[in-house]
C-alpha atoms as a PDB file:
ATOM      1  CA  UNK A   1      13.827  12.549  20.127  1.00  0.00           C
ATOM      2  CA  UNK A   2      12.804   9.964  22.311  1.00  0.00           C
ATOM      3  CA  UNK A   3      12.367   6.354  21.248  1.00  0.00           C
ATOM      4  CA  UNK A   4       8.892   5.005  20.956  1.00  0.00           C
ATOM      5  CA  UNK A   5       7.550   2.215  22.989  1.00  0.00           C
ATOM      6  CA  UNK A   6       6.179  -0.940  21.098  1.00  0.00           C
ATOM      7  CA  UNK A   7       2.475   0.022  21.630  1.00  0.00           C
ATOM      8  CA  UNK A   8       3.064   3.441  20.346  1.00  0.00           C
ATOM      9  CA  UNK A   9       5.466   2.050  17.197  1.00  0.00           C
ATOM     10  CA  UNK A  10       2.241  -0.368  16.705  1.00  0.00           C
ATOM     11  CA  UNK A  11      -0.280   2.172  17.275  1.00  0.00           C
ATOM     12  CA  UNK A  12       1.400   4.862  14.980  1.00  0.00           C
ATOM     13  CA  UNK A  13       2.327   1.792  12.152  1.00  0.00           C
ATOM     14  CA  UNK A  14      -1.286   0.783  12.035  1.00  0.00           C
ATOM     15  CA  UNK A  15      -2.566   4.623  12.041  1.00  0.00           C
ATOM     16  CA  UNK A  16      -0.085   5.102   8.820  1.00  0.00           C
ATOM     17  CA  UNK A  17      -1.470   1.596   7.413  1.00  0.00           C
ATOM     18  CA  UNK A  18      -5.299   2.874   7.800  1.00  0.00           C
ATOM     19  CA  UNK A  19      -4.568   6.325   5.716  1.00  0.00           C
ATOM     20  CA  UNK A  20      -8.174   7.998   5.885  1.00  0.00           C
ATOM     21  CA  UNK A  21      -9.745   5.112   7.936  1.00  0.00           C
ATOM     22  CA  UNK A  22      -7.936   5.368  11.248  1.00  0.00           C
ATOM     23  CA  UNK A  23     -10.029   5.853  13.998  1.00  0.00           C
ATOM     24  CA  UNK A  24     -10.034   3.683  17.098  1.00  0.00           C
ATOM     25  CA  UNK A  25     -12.105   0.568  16.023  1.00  0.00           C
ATOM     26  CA  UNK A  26      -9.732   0.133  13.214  1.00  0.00           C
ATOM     27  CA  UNK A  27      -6.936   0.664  14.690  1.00  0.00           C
ATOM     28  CA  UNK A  28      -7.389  -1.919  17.269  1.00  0.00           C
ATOM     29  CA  UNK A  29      -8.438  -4.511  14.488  1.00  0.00           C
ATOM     30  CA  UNK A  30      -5.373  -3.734  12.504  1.00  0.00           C
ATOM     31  CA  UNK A  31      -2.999  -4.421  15.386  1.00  0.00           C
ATOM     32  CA  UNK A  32      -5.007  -7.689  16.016  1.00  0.00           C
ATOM     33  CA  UNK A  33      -5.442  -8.972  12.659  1.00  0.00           C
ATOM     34  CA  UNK A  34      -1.187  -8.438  12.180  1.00  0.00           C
ATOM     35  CA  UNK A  35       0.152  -9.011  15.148  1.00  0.00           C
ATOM     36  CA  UNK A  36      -2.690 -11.743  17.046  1.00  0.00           C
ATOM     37  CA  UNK A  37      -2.204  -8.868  19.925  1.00  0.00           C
ATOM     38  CA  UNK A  38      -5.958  -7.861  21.674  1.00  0.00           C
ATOM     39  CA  UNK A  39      -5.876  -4.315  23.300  1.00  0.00           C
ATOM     40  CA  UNK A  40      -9.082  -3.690  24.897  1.00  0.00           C
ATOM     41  CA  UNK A  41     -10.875  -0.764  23.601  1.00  0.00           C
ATOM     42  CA  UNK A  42     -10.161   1.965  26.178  1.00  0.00           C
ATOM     43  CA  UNK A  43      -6.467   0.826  26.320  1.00  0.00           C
ATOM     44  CA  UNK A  44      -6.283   1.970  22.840  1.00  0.00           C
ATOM     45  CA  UNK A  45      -7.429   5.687  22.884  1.00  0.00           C
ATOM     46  CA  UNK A  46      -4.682   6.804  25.998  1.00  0.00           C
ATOM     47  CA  UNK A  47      -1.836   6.052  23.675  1.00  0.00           C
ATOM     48  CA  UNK A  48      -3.411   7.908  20.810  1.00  0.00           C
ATOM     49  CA  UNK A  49      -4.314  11.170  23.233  1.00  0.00           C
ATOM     50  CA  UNK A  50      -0.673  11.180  24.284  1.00  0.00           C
ATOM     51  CA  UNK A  51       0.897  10.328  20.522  1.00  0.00           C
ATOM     52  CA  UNK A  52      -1.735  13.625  19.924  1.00  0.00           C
ATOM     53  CA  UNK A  53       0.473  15.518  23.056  1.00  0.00           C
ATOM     54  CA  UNK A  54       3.530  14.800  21.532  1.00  0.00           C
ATOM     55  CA  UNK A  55       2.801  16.060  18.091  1.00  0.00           C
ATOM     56  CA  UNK A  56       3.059  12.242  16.747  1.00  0.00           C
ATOM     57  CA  UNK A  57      -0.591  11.833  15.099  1.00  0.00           C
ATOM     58  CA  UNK A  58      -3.419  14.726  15.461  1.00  0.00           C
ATOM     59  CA  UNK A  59      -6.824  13.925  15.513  1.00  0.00           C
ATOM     60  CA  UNK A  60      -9.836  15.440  13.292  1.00  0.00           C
ATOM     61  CA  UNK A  61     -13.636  14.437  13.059  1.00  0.00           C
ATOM     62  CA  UNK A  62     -15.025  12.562  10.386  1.00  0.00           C
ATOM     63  CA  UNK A  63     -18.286  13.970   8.570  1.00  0.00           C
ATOM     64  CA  UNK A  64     -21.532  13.271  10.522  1.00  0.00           C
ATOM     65  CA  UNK A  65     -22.596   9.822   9.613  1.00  0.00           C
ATOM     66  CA  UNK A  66     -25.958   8.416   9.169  1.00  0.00           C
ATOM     67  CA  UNK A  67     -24.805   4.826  10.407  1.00  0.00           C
ATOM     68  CA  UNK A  68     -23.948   6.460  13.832  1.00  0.00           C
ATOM     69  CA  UNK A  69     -26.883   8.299  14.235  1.00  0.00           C
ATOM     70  CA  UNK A  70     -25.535  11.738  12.675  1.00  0.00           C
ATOM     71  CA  UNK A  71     -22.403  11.567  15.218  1.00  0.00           C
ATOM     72  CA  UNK A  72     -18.992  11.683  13.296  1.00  0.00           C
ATOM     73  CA  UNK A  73     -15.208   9.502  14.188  1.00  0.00           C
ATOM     74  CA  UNK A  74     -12.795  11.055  16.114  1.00  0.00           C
ATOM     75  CA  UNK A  75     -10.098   9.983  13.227  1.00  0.00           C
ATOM     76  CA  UNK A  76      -6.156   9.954  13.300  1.00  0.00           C
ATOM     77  CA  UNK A  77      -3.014  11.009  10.992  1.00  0.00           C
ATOM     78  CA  UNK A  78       0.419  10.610  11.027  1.00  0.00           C
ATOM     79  CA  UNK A  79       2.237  14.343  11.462  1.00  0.00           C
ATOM     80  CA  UNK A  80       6.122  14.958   9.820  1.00  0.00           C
ATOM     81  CA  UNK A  81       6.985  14.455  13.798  1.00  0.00           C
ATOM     82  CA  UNK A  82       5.612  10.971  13.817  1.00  0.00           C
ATOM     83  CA  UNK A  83       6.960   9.840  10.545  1.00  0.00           C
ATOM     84  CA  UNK A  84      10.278  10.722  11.519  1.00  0.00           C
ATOM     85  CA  UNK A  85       9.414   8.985  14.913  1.00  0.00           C
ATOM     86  CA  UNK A  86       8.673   5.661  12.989  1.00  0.00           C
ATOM     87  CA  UNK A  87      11.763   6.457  10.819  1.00  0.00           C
ATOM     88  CA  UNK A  88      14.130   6.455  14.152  1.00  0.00           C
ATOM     89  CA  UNK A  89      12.413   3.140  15.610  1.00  0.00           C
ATOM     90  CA  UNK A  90      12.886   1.764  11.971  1.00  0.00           C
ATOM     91  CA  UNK A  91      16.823   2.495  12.624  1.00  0.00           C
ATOM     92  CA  UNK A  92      17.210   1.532  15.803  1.00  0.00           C
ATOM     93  CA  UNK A  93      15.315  -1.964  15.294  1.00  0.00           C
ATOM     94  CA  UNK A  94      17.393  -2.585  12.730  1.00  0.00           C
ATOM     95  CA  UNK A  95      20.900  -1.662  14.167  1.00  0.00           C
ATOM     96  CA  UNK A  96      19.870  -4.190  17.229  1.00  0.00           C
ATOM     97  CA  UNK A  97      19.380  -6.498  14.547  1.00  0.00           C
ATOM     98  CA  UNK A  98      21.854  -6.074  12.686  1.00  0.00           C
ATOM     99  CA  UNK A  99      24.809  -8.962  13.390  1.00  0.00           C
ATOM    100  CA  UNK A 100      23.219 -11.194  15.369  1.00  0.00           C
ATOM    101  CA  UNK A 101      23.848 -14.671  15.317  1.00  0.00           C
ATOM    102  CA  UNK A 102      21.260 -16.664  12.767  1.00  0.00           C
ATOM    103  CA  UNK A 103      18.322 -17.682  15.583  1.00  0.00           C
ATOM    104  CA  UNK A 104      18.246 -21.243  14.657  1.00  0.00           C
ATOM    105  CA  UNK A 105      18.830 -24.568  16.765  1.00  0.00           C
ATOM    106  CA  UNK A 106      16.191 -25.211  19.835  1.00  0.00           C
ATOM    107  CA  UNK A 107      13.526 -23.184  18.616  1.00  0.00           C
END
């Protein structure tokens, strides 16, 4: 298993965060809102077609809804395989972590 890059870690925390409500827009506002990090709109939706190669997330359409003229969301889920992806970055963030010297002094 590879390691994931920090956009995909982000991308695949905030799709786990949203549940039933990830979908592009939301995703993107998620990332902003927690990490103060802007990712334009179409700079969000390659990372979530390849996380959707790799087995990571799959995507599924949302009923048809009235607000969007009868069109429905192209919406997101976390698969096993990307669970045990964010598992592994979990581990490996915290093993480079781990016994550092406190970050203190001329910050």
């Amino acid at each position: 298993m590879e390691i994931l890059s920090r956009k995909d870690e982000l991308i695949l925390l905030a799709v786990w965060k949203l549940q039933d409500d990830a979908y592009g827009v939301t995703i993107r506002e998620l990332i902003k809102k927690q990490t103060g990090i802007s990712i334009k709109f179409g700079a969000i939706y390659a990372p979530l077609a390849r996380l959707v190669r790799m087995k990571y997330v799959e995507s599924y359409n949302s009923d048809p809804l009235p607000e969007r003229g009868g069109r429905s969301k192209i919406l997101y889920r976390l698969t096993t395989s990307g669970k045990l992806a964010l598992k592994r970055i979990q581990e490996v963030n915290s093993a480079m972590w781990s016994g550092l010297p406190e970050l203190t002094g001329d910050i």
